[in-house]
C-alpha atoms as a PDB file:
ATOM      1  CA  UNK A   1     -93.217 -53.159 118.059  1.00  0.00           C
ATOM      2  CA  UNK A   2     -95.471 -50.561 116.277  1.00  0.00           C
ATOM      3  CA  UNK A   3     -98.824 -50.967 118.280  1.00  0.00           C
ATOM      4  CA  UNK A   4     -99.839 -50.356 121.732  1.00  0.00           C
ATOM      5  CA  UNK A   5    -100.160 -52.887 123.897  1.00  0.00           C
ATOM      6  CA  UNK A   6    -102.176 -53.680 126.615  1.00  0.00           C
ATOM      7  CA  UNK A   7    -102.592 -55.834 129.354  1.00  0.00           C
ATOM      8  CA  UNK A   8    -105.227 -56.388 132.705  1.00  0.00           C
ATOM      9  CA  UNK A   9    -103.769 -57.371 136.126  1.00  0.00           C
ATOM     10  CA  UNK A  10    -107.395 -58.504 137.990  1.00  0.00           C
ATOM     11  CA  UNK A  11    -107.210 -58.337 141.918  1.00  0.00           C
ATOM     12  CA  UNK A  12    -107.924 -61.265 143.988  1.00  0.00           C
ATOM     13  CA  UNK A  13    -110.001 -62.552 147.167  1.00  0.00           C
ATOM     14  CA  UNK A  14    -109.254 -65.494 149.435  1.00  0.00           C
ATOM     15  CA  UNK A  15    -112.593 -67.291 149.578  1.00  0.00           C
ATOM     16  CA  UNK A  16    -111.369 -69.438 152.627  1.00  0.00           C
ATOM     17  CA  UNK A  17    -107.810 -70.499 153.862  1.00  0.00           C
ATOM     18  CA  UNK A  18    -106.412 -66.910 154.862  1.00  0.00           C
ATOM     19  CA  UNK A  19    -102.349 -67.095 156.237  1.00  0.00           C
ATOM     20  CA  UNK A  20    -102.656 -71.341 155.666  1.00  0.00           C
ATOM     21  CA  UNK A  21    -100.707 -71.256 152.673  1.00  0.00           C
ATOM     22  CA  UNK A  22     -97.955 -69.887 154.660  1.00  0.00           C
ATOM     23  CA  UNK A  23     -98.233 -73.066 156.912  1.00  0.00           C
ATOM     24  CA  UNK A  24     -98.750 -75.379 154.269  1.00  0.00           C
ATOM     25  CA  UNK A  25    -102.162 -75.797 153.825  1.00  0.00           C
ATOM     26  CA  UNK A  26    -104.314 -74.892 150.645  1.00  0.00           C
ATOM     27  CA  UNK A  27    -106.217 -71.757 150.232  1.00  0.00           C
ATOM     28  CA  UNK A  28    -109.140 -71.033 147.696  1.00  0.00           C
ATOM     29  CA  UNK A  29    -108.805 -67.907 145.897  1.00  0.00           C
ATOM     30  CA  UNK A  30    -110.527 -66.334 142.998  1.00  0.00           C
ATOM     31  CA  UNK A  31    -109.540 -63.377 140.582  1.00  0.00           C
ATOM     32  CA  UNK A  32    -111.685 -60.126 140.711  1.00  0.00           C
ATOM     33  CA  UNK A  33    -113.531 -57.457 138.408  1.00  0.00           C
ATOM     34  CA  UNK A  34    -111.568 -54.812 139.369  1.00  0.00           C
ATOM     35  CA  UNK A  35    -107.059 -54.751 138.748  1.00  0.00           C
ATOM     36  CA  UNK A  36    -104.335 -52.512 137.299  1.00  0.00           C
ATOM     37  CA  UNK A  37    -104.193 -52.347 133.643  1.00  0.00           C
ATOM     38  CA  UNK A  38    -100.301 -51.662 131.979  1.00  0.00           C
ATOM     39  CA  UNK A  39     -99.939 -50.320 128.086  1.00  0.00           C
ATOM     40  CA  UNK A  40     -96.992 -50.203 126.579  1.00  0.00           C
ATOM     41  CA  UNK A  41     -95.718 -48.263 123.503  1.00  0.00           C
ATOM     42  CA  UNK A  42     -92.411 -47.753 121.845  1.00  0.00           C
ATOM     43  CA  UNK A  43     -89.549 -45.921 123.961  1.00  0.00           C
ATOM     44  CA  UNK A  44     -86.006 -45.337 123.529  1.00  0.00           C
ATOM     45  CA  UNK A  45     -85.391 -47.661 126.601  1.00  0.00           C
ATOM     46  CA  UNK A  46     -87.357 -50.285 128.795  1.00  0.00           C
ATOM     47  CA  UNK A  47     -89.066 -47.567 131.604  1.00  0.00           C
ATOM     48  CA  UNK A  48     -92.268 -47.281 133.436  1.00  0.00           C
ATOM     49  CA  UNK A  49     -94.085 -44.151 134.148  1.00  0.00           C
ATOM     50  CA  UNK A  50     -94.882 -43.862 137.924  1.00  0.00           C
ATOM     51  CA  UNK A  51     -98.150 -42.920 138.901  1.00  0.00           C
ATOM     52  CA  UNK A  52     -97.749 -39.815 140.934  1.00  0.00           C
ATOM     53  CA  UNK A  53    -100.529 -40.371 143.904  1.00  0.00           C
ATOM     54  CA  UNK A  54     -97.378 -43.035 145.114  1.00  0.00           C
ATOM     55  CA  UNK A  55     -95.907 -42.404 148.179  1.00  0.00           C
ATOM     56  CA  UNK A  56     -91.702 -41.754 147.429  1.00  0.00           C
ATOM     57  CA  UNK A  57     -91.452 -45.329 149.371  1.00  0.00           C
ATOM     58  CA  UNK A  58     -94.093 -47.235 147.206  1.00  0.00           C
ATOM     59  CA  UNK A  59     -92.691 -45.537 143.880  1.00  0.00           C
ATOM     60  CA  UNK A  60     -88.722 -46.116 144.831  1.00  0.00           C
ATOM     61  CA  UNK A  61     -90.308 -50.080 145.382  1.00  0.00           C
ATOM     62  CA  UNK A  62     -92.972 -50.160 142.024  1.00  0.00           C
ATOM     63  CA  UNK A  63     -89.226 -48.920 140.156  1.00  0.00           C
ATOM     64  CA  UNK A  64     -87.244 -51.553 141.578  1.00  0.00           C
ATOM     65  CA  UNK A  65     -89.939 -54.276 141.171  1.00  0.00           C
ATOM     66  CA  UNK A  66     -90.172 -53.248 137.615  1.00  0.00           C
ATOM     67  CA  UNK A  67     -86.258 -52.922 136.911  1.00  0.00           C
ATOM     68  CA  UNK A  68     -86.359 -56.716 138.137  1.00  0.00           C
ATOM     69  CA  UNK A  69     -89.065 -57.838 135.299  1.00  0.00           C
ATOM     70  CA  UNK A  70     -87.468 -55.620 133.238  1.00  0.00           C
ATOM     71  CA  UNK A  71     -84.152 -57.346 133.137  1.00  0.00           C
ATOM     72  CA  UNK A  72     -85.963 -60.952 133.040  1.00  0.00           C
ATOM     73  CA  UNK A  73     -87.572 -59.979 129.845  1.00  0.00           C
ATOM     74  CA  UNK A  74     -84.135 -58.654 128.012  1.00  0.00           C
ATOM     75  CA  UNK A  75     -85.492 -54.828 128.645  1.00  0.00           C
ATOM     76  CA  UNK A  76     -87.691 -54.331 125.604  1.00  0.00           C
ATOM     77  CA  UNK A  77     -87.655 -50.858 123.826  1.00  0.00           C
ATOM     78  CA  UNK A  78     -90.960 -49.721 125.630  1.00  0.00           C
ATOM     79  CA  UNK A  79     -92.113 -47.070 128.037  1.00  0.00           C
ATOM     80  CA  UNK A  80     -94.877 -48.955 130.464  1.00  0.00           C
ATOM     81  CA  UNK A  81     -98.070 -46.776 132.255  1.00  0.00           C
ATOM     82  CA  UNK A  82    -100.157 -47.969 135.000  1.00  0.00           C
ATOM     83  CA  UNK A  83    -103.415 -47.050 135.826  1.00  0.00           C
ATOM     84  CA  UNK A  84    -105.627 -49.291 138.656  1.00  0.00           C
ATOM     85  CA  UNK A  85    -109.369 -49.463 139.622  1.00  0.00           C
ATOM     86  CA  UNK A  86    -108.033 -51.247 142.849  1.00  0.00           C
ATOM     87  CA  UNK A  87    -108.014 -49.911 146.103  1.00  0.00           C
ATOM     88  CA  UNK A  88    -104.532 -50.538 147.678  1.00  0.00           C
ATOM     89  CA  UNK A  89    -103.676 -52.540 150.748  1.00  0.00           C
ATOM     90  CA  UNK A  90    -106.922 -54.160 151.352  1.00  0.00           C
ATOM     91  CA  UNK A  91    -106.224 -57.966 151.102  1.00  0.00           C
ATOM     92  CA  UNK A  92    -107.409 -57.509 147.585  1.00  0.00           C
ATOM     93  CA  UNK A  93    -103.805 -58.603 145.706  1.00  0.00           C
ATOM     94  CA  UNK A  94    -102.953 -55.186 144.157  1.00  0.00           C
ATOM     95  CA  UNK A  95     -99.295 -55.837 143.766  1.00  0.00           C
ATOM     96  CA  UNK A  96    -100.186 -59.297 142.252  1.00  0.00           C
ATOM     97  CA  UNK A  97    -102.137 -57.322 139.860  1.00  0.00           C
ATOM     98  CA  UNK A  98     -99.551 -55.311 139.267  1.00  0.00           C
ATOM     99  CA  UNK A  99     -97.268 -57.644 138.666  1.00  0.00           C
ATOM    100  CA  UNK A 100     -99.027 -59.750 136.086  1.00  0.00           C
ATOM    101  CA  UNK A 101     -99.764 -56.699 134.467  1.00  0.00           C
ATOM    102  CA  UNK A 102     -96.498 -55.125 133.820  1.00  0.00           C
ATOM    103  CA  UNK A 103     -95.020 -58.944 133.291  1.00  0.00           C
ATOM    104  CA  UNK A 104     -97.340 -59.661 130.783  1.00  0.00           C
ATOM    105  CA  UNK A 105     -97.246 -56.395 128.555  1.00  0.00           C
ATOM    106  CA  UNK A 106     -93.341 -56.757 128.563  1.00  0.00           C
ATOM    107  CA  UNK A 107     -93.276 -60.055 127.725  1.00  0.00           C
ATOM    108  CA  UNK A 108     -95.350 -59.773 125.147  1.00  0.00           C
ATOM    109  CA  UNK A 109     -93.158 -56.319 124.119  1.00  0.00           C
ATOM    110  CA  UNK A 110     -89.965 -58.452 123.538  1.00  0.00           C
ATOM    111  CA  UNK A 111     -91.671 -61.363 122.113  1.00  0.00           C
ATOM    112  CA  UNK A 112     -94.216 -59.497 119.712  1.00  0.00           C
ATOM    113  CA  UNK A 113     -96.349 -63.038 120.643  1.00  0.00           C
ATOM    114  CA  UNK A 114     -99.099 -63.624 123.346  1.00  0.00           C
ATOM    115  CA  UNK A 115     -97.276 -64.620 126.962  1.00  0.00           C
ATOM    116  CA  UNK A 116     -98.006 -67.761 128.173  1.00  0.00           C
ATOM    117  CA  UNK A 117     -99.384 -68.164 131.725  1.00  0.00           C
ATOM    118  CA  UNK A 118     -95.750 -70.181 133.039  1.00  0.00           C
ATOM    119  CA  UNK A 119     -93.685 -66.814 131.881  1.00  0.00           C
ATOM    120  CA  UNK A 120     -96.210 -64.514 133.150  1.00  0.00           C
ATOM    121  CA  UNK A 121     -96.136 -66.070 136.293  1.00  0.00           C
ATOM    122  CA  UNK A 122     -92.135 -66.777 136.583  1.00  0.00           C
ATOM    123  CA  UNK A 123     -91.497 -62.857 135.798  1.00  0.00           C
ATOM    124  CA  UNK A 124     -94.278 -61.855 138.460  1.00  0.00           C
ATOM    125  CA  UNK A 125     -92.965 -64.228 141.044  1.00  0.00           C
ATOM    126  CA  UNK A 126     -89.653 -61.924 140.409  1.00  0.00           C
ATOM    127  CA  UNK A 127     -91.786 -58.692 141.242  1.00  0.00           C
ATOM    128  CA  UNK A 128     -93.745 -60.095 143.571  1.00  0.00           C
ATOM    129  CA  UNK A 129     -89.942 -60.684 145.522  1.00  0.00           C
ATOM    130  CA  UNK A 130     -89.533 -57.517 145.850  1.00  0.00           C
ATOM    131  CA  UNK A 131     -92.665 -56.081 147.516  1.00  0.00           C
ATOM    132  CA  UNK A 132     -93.382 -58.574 149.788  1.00  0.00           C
ATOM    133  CA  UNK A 133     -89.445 -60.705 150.373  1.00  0.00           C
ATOM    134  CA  UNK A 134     -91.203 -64.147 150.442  1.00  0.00           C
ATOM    135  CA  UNK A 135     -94.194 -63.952 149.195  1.00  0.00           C
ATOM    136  CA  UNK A 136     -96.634 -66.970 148.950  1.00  0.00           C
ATOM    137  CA  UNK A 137     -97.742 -67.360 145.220  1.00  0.00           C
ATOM    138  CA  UNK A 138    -101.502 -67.017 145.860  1.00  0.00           C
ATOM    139  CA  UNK A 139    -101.642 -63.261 144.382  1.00  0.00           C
ATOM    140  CA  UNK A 140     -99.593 -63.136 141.252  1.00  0.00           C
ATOM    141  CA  UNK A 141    -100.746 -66.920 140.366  1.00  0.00           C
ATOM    142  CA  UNK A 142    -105.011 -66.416 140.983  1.00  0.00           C
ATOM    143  CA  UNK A 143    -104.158 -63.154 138.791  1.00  0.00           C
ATOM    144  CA  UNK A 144    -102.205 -64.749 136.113  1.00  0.00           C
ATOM    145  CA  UNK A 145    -104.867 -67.839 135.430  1.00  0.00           C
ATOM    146  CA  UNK A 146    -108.170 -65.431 135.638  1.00  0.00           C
ATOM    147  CA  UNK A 147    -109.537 -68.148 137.792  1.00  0.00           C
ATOM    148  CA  UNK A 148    -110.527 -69.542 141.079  1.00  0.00           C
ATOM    149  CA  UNK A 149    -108.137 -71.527 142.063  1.00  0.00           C
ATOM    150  CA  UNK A 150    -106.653 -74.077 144.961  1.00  0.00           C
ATOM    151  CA  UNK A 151    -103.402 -73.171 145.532  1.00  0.00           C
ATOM    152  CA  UNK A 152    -100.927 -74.535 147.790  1.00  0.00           C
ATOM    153  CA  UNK A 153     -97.009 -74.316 147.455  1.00  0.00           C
ATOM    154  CA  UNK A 154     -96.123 -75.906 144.882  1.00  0.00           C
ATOM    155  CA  UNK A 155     -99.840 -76.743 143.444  1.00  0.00           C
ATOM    156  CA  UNK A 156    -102.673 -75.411 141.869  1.00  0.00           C
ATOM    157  CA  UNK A 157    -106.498 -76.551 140.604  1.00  0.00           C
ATOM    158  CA  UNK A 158    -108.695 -74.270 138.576  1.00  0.00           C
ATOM    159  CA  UNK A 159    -112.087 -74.826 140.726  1.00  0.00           C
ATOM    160  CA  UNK A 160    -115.208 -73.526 137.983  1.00  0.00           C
ATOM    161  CA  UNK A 161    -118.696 -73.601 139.177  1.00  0.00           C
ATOM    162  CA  UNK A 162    -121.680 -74.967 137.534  1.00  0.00           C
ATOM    163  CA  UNK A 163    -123.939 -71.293 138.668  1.00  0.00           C
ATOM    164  CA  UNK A 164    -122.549 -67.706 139.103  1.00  0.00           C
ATOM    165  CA  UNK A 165    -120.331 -67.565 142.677  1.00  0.00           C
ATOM    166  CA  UNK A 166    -121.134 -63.564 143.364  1.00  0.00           C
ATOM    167  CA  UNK A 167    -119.610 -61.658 146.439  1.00  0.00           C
ATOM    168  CA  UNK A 168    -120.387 -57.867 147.497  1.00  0.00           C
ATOM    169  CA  UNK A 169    -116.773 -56.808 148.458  1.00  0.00           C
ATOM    170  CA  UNK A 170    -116.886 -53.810 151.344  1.00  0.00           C
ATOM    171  CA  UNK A 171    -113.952 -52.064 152.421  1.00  0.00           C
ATOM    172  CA  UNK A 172    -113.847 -51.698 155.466  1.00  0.00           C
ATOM    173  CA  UNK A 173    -110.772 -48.668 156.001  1.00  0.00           C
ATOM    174  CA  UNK A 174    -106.765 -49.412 156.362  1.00  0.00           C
ATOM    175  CA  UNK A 175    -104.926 -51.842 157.947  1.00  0.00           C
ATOM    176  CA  UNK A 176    -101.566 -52.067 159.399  1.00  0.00           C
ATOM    177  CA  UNK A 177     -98.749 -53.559 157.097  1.00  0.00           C
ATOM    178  CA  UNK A 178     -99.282 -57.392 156.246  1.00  0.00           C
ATOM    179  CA  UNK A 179     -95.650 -57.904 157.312  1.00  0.00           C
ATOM    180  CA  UNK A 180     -96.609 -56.597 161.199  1.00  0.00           C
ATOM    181  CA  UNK A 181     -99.841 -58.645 161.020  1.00  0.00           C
ATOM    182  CA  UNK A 182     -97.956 -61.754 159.825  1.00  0.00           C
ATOM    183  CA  UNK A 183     -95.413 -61.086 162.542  1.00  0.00           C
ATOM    184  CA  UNK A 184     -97.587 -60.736 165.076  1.00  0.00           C
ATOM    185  CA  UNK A 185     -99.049 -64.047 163.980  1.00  0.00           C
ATOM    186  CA  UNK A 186     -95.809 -65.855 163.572  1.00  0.00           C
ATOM    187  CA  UNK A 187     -95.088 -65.058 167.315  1.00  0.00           C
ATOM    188  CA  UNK A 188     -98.302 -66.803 169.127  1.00  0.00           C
ATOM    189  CA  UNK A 189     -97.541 -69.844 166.080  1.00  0.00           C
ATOM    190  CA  UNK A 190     -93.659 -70.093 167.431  1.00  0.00           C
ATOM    191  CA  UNK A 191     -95.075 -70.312 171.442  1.00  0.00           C
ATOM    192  CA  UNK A 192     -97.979 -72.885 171.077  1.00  0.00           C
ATOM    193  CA  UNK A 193     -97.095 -74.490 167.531  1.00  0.00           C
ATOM    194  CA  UNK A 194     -99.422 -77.432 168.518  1.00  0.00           C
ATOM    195  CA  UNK A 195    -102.329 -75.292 168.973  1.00  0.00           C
ATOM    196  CA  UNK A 196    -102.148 -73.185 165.796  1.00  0.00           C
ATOM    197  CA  UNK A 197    -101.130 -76.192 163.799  1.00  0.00           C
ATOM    198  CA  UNK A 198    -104.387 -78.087 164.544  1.00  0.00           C
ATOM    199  CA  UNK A 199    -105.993 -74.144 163.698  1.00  0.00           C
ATOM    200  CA  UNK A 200    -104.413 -73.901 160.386  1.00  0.00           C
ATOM    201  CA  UNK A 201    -105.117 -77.938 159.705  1.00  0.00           C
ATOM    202  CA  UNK A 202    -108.839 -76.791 160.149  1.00  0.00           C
ATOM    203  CA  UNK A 203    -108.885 -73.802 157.913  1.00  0.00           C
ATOM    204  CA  UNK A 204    -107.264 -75.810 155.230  1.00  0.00           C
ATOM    205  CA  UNK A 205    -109.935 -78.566 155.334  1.00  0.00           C
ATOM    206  CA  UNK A 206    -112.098 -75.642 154.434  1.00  0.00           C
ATOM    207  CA  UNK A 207    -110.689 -74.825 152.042  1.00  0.00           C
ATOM    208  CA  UNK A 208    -110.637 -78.043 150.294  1.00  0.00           C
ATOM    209  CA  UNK A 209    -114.325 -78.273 151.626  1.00  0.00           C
ATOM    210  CA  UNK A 210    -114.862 -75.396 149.844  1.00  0.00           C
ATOM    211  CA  UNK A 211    -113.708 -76.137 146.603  1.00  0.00           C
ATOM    212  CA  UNK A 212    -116.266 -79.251 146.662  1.00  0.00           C
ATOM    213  CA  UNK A 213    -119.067 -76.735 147.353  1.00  0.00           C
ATOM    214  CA  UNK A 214    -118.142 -74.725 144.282  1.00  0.00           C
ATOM    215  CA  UNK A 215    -117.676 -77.289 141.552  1.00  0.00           C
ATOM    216  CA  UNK A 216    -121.120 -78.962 142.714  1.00  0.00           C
ATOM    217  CA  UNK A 217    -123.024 -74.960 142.702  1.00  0.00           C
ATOM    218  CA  UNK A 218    -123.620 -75.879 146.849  1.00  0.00           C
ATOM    219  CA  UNK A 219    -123.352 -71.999 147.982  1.00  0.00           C
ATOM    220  CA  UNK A 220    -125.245 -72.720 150.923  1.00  0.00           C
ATOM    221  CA  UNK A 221    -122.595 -74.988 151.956  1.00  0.00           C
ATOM    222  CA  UNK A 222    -119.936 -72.666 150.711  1.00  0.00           C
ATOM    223  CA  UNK A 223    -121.306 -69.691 152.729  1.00  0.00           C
ATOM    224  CA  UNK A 224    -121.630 -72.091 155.989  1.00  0.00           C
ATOM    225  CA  UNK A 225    -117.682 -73.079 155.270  1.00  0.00           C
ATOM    226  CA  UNK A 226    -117.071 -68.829 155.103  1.00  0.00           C
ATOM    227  CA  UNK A 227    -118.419 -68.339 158.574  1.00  0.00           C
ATOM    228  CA  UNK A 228    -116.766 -71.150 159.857  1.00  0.00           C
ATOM    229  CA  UNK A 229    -113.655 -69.861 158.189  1.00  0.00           C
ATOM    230  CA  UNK A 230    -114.515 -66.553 159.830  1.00  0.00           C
ATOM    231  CA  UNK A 231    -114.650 -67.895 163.353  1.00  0.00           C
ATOM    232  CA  UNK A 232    -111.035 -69.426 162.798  1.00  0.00           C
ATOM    233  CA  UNK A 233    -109.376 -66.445 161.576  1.00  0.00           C
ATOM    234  CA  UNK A 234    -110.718 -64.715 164.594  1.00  0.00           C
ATOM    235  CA  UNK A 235    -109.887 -67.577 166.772  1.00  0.00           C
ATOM    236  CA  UNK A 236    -105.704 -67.198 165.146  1.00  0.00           C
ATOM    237  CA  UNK A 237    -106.130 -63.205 166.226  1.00  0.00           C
ATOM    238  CA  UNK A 238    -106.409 -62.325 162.250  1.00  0.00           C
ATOM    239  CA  UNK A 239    -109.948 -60.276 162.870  1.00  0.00           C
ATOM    240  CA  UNK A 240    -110.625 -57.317 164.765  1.00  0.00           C
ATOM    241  CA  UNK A 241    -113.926 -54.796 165.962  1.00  0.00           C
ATOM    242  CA  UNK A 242    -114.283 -53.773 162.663  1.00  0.00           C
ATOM    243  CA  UNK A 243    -114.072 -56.300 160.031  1.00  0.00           C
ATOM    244  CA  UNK A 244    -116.533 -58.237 162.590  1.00  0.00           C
ATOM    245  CA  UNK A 245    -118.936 -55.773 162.498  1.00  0.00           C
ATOM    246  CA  UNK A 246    -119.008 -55.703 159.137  1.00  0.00           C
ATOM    247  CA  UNK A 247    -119.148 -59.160 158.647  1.00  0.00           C
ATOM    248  CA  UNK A 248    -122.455 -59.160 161.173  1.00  0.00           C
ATOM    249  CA  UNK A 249    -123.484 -56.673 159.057  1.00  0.00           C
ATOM    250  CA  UNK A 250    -123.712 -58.423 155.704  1.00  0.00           C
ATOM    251  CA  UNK A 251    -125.055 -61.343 157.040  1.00  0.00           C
ATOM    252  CA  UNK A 252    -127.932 -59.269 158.408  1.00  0.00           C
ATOM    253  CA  UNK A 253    -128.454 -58.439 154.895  1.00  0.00           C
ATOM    254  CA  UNK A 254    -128.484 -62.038 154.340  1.00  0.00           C
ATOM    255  CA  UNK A 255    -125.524 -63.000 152.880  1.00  0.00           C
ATOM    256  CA  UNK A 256    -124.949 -66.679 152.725  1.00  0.00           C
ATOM    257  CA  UNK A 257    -121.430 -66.246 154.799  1.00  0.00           C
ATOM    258  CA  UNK A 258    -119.368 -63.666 155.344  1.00  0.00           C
ATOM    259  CA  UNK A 259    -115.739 -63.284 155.882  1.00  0.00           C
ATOM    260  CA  UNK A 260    -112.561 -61.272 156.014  1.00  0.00           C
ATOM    261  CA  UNK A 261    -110.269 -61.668 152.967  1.00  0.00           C
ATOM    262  CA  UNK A 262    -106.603 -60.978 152.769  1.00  0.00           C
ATOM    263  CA  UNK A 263    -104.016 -60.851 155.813  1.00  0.00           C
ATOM    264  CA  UNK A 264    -106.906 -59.140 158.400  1.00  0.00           C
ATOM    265  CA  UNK A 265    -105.500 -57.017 160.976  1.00  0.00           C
ATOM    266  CA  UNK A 266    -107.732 -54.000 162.224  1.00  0.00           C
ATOM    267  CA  UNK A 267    -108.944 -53.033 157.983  1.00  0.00           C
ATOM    268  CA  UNK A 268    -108.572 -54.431 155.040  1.00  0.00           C
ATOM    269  CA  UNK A 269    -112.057 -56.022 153.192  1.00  0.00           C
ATOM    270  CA  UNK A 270    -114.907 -58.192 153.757  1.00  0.00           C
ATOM    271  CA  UNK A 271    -116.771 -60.835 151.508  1.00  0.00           C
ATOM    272  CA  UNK A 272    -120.310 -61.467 151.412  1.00  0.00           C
ATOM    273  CA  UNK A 273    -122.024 -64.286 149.652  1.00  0.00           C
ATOM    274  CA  UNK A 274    -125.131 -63.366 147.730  1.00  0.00           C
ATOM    275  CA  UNK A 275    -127.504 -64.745 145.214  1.00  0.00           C
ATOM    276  CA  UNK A 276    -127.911 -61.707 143.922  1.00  0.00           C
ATOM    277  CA  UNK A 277    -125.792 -58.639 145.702  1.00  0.00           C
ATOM    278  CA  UNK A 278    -126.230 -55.854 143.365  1.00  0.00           C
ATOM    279  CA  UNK A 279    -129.136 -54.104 144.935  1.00  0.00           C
ATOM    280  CA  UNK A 280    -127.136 -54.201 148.084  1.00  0.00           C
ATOM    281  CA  UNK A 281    -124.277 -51.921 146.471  1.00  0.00           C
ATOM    282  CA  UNK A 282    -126.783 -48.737 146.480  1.00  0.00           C
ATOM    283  CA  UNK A 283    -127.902 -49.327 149.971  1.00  0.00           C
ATOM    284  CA  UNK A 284    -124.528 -49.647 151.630  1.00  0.00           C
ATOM    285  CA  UNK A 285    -123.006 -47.176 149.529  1.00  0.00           C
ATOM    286  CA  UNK A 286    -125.595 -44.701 150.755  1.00  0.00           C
ATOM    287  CA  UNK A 287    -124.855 -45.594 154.264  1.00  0.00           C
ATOM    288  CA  UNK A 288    -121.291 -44.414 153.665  1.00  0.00           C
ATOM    289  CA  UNK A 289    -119.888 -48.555 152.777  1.00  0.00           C
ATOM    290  CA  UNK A 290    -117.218 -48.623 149.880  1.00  0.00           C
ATOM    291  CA  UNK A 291    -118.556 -51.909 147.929  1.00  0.00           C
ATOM    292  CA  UNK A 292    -118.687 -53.391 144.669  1.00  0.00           C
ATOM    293  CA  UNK A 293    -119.344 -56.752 143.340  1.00  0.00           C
ATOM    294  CA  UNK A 294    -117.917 -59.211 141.792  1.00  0.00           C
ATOM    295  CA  UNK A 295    -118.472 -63.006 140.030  1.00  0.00           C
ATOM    296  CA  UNK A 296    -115.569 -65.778 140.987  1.00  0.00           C
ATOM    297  CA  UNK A 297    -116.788 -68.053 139.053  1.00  0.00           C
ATOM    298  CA  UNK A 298    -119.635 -69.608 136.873  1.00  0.00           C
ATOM    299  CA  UNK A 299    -120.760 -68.688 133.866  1.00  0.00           C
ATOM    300  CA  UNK A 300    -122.195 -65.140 132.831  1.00  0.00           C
ATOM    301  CA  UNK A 301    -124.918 -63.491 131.921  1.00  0.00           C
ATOM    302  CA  UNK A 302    -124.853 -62.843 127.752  1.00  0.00           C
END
């Protein structure tokens, strides 16, 4: 190789169907604006340059994760850097990102031809291993096909829409680990299976519900299906004081629906559903809100 390469990771959102994949229901999940972008030029071995704002745990995991894609791709000659518009541990898929990214420049390193979407996916799945043990597929897979999708285990739909599907994402501040909030979860589900069964039943119907509502450009029946998805998350203990305040909030503002996205937990980020949410970035982010928008789906504006 005797160019640079390059390669975009984009973040993702889970429209509706939060934690249901886990329990075998579908989810509907779209890529984002913002992601990680990797570039790769020649080296005298396969390395990746660590960003140094990583914490000594995160980097000793992003070197491992990449020492596993590395050795799936036959280690080609090339030293990889990182650099993310993606705020971290938010729901928003950042290691998913990540992982497409850095799978997808290597790939395309060793192969000097463009990766397909099956090997980009395969080598992510390996990275994805090793930052999250058993992770779902949602992430790495929404990031690798670039479009909304509904995804369950072993199956996945590209969902397009007919008119732009826009969200105002809003951070909303940290969260604790997915891995406690997914424990925590796991616990109630293992003393009243029967209850959260018919719970997670329900938010997969949603999600298939919503899916319908996209393809047919319904967003007033997709933003009624988000604050019904809303009320279910809280009902499974996924919300908390804060993301519900800040859901309230945007649907003051008059967002269609509003809902967490991501594993939930006492942070993390909240969707709203607008017609038009730009001119709500400059208000909120005067008020002190980290937001930015985003189109799922739909076709843009020339």
């Amino acid at each position: 190789m005797t160019v640079h390469l390059t390669s975009f990771g984009p973040g993702k959102v889970i429209l509706l169907g939060e934690h249901g994949v886990v329990y075998g229901q579908p989810a509907l999940a779209a890529p984002i604006s913002r992601g990680v972008r990797a570039w790769a030029v020649p080296a005298k071995k396969c390395t990746v340059e660590l960003p140094a704002s990583l914490k000594d745990e995160h980097a000793q995991t992003l070197e491992r994760a990449f020492q596993r894609a590395a050795k799936v791709t036959g280690h080609p000659k090339v030293l990889v850097t990182l650099e993310s518009d993606l705020p971290v541990s938010m729901g928003l898929g950042s290691s998913g990102a990540l992982s497409v990214a850095v799978s997808r420049v290597l790939l395309e390193a060793k192969s000097a031809q463009p990766a397909s979407v099956k090997a980009v996916e395969r080598v992510a799945m390996e990275m994805e291993k090793e930052f999250h043990g058993t992770p779902s597929g949602v992430d790495h897979t929404t990031s690798a096909r670039g479009e909304m999708v509904l995804y369950r285990r072993g199956s996945v739909r590209v969902i397009r829409a007919p008119i732009p599907v826009r969200v105002l994402v809003a951070i909303v501040g940290e969260r604790p680990p997915t891995k406690k909030t997914v424990g925590a979860l796991r616990e109630r589900q293992a003393r009243w299976p029967a209850r959260y069964e018919r719970l997670f039943r329900e938010i997969g119907r949603v999600a298939k519900e919503g899916a319908d509502a996209v393809t047919k450009g319904d967003l007033e029946a997709l933003g009624d299906l988000m604050n019904v998805n809303q009320g279910l998350l809280n009902a499974v203990g996924l919300s908390s004081e804060g993301l519900e305040a800040m859901v309230n909030r945007l649907r003051r503002l008059g967002a269609l629906g509003a809902k967490l996205t991501g594993a939930g937990g006492d942070g993390g980020a909240v969707l709203g559903l607008f017609r038009e949410p730009e001119p709500l970035v400059a208000r909120l982010s005067r008020e002190g809100v980290t937001c930015f928008v985003s189109q799922l789906s739909g076709p843009r504006a020339l």
